[in-house]
N, C-alpha and C. Protein backbone atom coordinates (compact mmCIF):
# COMPACT_ATOMS: atom_id res chain seq x y z
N UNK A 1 0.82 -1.19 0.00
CA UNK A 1 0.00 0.00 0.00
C UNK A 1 0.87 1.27 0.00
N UNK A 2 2.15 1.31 0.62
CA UNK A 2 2.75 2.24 0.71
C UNK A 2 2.96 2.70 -0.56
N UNK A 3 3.41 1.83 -1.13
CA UNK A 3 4.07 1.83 -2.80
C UNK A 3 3.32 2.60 -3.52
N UNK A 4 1.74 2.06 -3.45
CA UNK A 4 0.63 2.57 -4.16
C UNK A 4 0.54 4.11 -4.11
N UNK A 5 0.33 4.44 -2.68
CA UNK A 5 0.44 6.14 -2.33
C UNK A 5 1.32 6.52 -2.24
N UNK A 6 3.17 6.34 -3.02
CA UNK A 6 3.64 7.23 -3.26
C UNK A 6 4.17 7.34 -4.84
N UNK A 7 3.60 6.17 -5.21
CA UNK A 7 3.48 6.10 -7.22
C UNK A 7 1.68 7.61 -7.32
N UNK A 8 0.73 7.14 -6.63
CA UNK A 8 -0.05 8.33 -6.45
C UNK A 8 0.46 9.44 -6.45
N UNK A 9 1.16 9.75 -5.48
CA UNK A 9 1.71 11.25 -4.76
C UNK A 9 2.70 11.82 -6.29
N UNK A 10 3.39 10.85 -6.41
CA UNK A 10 4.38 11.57 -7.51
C UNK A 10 3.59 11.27 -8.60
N UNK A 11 2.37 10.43 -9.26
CA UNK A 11 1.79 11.28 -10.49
C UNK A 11 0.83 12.24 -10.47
N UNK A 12 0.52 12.49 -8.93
CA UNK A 12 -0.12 14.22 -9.01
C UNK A 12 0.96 15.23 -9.02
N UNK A 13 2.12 14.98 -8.18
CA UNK A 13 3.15 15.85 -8.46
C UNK A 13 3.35 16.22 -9.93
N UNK A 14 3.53 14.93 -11.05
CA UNK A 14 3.75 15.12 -12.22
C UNK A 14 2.59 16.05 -13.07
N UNK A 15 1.69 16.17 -12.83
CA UNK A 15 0.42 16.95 -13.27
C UNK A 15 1.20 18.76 -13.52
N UNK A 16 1.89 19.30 -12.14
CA UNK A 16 2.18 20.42 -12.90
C UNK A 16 3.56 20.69 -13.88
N UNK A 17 3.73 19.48 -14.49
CA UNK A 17 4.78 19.79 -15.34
C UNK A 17 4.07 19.08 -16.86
N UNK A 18 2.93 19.00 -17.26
CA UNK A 18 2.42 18.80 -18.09
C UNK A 18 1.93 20.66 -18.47
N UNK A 19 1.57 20.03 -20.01
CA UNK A 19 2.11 22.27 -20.88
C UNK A 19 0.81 21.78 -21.84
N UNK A 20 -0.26 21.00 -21.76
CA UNK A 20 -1.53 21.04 -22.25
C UNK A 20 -2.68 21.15 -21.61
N UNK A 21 -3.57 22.15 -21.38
CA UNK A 21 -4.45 21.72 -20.60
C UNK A 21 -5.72 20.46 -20.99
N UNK A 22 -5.50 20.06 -22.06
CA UNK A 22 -6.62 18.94 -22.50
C UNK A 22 -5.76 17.45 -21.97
N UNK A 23 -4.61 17.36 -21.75
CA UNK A 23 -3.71 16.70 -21.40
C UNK A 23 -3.97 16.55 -19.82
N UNK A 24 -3.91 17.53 -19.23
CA UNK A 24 -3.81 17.81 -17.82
C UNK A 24 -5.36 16.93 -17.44
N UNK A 25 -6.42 17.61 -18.11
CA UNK A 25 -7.44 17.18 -17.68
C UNK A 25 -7.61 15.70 -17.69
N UNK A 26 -7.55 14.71 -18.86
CA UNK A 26 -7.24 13.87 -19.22
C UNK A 26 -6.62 12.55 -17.91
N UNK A 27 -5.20 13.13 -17.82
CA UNK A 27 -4.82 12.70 -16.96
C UNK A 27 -4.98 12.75 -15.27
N UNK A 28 -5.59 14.06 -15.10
CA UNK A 28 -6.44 13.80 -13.64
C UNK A 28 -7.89 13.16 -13.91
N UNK A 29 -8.81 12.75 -14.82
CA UNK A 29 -9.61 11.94 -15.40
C UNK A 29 -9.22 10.18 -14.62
N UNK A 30 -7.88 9.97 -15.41
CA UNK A 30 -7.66 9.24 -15.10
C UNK A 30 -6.91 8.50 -13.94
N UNK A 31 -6.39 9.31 -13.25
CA UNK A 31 -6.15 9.64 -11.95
C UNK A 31 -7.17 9.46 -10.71
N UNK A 32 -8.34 10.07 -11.26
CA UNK A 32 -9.24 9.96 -10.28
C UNK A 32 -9.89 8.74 -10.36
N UNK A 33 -10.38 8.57 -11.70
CA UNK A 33 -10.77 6.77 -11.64
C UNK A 33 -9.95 5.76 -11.25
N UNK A 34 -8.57 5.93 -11.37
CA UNK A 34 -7.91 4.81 -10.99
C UNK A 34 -7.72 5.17 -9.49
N UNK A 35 -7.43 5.67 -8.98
CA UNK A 35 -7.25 6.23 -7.44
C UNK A 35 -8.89 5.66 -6.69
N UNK A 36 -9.89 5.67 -7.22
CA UNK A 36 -11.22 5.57 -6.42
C UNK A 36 -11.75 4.19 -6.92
N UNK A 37 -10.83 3.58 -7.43
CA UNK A 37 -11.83 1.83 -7.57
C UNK A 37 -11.10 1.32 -6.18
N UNK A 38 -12.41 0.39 -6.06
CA UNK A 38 -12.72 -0.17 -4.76
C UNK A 38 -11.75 -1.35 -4.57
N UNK A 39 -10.94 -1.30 -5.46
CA UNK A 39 -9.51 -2.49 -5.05
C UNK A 39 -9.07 -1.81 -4.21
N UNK A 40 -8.51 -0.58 -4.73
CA UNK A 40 -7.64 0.32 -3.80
C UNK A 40 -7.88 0.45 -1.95
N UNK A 41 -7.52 0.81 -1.42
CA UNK A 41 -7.75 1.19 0.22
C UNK A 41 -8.36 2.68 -0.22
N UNK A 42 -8.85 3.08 1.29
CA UNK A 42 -9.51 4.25 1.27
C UNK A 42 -8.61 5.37 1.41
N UNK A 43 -7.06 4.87 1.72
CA UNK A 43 -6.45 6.15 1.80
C UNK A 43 -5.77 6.67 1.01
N UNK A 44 -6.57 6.30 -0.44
CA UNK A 44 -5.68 6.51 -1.89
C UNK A 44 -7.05 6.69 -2.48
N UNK A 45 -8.41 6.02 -1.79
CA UNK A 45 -9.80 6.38 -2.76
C UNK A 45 -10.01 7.83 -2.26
N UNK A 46 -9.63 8.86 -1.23
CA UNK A 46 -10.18 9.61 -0.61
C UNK A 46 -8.97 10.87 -1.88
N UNK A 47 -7.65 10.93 -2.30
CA UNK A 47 -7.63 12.19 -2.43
C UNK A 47 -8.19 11.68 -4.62
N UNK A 48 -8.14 10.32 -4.15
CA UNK A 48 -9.16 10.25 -5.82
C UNK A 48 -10.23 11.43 -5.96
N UNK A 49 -11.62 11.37 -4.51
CA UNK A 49 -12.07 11.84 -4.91
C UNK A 49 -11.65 13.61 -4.79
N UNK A 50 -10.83 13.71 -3.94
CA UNK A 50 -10.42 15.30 -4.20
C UNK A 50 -10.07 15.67 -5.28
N UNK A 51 -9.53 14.68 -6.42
CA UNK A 51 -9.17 15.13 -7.55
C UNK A 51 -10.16 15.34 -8.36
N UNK A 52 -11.00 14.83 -8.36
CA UNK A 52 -12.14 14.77 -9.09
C UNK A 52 -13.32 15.70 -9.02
N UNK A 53 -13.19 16.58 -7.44
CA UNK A 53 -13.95 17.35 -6.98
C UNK A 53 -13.05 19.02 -7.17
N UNK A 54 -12.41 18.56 -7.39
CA UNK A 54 -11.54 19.79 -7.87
C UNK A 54 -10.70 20.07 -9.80
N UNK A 55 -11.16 19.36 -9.99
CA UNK A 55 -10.21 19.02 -11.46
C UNK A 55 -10.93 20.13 -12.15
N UNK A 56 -11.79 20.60 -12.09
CA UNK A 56 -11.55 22.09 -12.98
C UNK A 56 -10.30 23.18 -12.29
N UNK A 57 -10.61 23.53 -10.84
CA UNK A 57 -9.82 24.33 -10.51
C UNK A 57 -8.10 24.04 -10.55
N UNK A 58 -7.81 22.77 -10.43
CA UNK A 58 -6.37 21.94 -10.93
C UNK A 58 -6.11 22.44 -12.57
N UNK A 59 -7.05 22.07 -13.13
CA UNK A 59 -6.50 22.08 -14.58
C UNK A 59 -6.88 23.18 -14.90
N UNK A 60 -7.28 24.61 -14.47
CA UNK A 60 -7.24 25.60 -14.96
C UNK A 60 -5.87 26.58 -14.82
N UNK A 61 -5.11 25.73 -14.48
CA UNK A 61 -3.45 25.89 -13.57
C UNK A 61 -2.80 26.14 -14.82
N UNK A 62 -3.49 25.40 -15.75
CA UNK A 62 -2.58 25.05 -17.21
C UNK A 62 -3.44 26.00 -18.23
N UNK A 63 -4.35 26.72 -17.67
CA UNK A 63 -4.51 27.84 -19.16
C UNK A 63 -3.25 28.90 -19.57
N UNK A 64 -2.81 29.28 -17.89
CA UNK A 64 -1.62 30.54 -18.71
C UNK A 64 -0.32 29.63 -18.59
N UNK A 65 0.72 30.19 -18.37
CA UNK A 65 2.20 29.74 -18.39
C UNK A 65 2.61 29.04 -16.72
N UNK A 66 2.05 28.55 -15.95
CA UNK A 66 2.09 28.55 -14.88
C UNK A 66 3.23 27.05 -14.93
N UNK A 67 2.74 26.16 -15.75
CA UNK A 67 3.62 25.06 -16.06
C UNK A 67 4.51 25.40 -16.21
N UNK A 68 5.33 26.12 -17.09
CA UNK A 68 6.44 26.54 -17.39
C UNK A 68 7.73 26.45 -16.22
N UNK A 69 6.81 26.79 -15.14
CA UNK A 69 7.51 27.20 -13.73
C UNK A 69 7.54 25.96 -13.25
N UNK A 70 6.57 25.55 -13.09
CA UNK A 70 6.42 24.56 -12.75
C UNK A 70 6.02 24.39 -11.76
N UNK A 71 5.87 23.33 -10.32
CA UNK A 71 5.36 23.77 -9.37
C UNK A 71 6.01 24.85 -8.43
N UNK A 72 4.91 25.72 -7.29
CA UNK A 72 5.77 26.51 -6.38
C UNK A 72 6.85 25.74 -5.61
N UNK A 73 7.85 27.13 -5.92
CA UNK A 73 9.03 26.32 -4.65
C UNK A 73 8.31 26.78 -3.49
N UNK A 74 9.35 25.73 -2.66
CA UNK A 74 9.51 26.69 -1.02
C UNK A 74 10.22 28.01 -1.16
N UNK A 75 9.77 28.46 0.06
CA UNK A 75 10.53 29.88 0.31
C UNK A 75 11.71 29.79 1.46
N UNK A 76 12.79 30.31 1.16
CA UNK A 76 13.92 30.05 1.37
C UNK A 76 14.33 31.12 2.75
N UNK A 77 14.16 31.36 3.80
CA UNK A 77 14.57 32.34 4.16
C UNK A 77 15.53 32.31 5.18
């Protein structure tokens, strides 16, 4: 299970380095279905459904240049 939620964790990480938003969507599409079938445990079905309950506001990340950057860093101080 561990394995599962951190192959999860790093392909939502990978989401802001995708530069299409029909792409982006796509792949949190599929993200969320595979994350919320009932093989899975609940602690990998639960941010399924956050993705899914949010995937407009996620993939509207990718209308301007925001990818480019890629995700926020930390702040360094």
């Amino acid at each position: 299970m561990v394995l599962w939620a951190w192959e999860a964790k790093e392909a939502v990480r990978d989401l802001c380095w995708i530069n299409e938003h029909s792409t982006a969507v796509e792949t949190i599409d599929q993200l969320a279905e595979l994350m919320t079938h009932r093989a899975f445990p609940p602690e990998l079905n639960q941010p399924g459904r956050m993705l899914r309950q949010w995937r407009v506001q996620i993939t509207n990340w990718h209308h301007n240049d925001n990818y480019r950057t890629g995700p926020p860093r930390e702040r360094t101080t």
